[in-house]
Protein backbone atom coordinates (compact mmCIF):
# COMPACT_ATOMS: atom_id res chain seq x y z
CA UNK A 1 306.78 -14.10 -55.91
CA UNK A 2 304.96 -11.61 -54.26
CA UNK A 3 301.05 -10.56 -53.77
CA UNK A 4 298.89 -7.41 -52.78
CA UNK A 5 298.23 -7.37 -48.80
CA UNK A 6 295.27 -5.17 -47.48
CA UNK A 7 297.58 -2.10 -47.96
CA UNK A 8 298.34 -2.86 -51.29
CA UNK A 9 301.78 -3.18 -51.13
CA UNK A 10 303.41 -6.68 -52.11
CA UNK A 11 304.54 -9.01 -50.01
CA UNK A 12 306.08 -12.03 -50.42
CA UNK A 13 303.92 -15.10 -50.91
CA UNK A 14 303.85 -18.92 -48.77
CA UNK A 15 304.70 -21.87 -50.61
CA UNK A 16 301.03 -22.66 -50.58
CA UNK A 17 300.01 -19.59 -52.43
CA UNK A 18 302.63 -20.36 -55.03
CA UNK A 19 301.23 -23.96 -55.48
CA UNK A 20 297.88 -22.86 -55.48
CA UNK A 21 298.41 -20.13 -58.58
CA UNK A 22 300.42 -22.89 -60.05
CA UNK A 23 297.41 -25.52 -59.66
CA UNK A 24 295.14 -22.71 -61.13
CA UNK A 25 297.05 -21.80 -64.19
CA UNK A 26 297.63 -25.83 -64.85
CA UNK A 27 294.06 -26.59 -64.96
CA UNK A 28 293.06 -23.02 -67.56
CA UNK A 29 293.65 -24.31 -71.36
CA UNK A 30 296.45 -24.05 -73.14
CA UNK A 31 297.71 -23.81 -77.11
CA UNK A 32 299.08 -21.79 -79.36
CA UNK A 33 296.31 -19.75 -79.24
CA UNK A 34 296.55 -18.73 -75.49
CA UNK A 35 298.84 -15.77 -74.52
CA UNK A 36 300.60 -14.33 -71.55
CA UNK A 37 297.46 -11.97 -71.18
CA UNK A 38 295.17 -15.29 -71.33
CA UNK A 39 296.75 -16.60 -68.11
CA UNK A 40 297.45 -13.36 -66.10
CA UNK A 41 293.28 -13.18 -65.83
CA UNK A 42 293.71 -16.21 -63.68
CA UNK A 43 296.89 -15.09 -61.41
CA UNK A 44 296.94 -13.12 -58.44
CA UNK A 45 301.28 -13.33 -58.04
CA UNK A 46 303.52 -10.94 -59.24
CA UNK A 47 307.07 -10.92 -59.86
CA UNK A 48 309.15 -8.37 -59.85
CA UNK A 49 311.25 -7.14 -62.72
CA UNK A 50 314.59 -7.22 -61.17
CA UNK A 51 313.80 -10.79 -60.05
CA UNK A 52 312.50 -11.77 -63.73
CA UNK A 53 315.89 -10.34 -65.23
CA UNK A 54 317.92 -11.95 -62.35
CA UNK A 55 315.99 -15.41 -63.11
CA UNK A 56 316.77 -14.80 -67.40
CA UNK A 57 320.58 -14.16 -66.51
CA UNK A 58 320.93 -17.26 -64.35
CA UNK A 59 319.24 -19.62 -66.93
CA UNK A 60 321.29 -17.99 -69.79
CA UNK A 61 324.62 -18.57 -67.94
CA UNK A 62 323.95 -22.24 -67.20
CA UNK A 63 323.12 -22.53 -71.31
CA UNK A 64 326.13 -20.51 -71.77
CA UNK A 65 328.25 -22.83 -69.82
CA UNK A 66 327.05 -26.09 -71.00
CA UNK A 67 328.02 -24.82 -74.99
CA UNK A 68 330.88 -23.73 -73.76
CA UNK A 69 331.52 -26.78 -72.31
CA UNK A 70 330.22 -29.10 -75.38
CA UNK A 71 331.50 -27.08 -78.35
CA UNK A 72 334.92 -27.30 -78.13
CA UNK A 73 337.94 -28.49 -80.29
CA UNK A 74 338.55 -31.82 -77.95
CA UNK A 75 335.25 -32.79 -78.65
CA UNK A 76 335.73 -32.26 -82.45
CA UNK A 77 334.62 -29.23 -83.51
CA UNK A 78 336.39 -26.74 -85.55
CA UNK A 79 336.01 -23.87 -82.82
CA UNK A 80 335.25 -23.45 -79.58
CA UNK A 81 331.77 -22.20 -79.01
CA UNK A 82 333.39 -18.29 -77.88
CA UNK A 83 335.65 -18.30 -81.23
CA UNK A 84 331.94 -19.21 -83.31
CA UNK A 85 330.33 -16.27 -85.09
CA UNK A 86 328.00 -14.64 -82.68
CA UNK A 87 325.26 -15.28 -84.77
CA UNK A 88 326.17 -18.89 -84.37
CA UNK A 89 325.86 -18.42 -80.51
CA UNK A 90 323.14 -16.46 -80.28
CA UNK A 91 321.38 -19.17 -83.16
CA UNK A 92 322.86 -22.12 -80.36
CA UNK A 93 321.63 -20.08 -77.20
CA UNK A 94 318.01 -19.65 -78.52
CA UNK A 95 317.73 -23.29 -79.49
CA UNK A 96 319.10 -24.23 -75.82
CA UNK A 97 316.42 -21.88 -74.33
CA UNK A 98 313.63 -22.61 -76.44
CA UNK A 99 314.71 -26.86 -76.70
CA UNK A 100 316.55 -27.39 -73.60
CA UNK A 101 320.28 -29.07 -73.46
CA UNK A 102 320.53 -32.17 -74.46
CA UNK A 103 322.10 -34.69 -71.11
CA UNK A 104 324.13 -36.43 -73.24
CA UNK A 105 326.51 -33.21 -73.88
């Protein structure tokens, strides 16, 4: 995460910083009602897009591994998860990114 210096260009931000936005944005309200544009009033961090798409791709390759890893014919399943439909996978990635992975897999 990074944030504006004097010269306005980013730099990276201390650990403190980080908690301290954190600590902010925990204590704002929160619901179904509140959006990504509620919170950014109260942040001061940004990231940058190559390091949101690099975070995305690392969490969708540990879900990706895990179903690989639980859907397969050993564990009783017709098909391994790569031989499902793909709307099957992209139906079993969403719920693992949206529910998290269960531990017992």
């Amino acid at each position: 995460m990074y944030k504006n210096n004097s010269n306005n260009t980013l730099v990276l931000a201390s650990l403190a910083e980080k908690q301290a936005e954190y600590d902010s944005i925990k204590k704002q309200p929160y619901g179904f009602s509140r959006n990504a544009n509620f919170y950014k009033l109260h942040t001061t961090l940004i990231m940058k897009d190559h390091d949101i798409v690099a975070q995305k791709e690392k969490h969708i390759l540990k879900f990706y591994s895990e179903l690989t890893k639980y859907y397969t014919t050993s564990n009783g399943f017709a098909k391994s998860f790569d031989l499902m439909p793909y709307s099957v996978q992209k139906a079993l990635l969403d719920m693992v990114f949206n529910l998290g992975c269960v531990r017992s897999m």
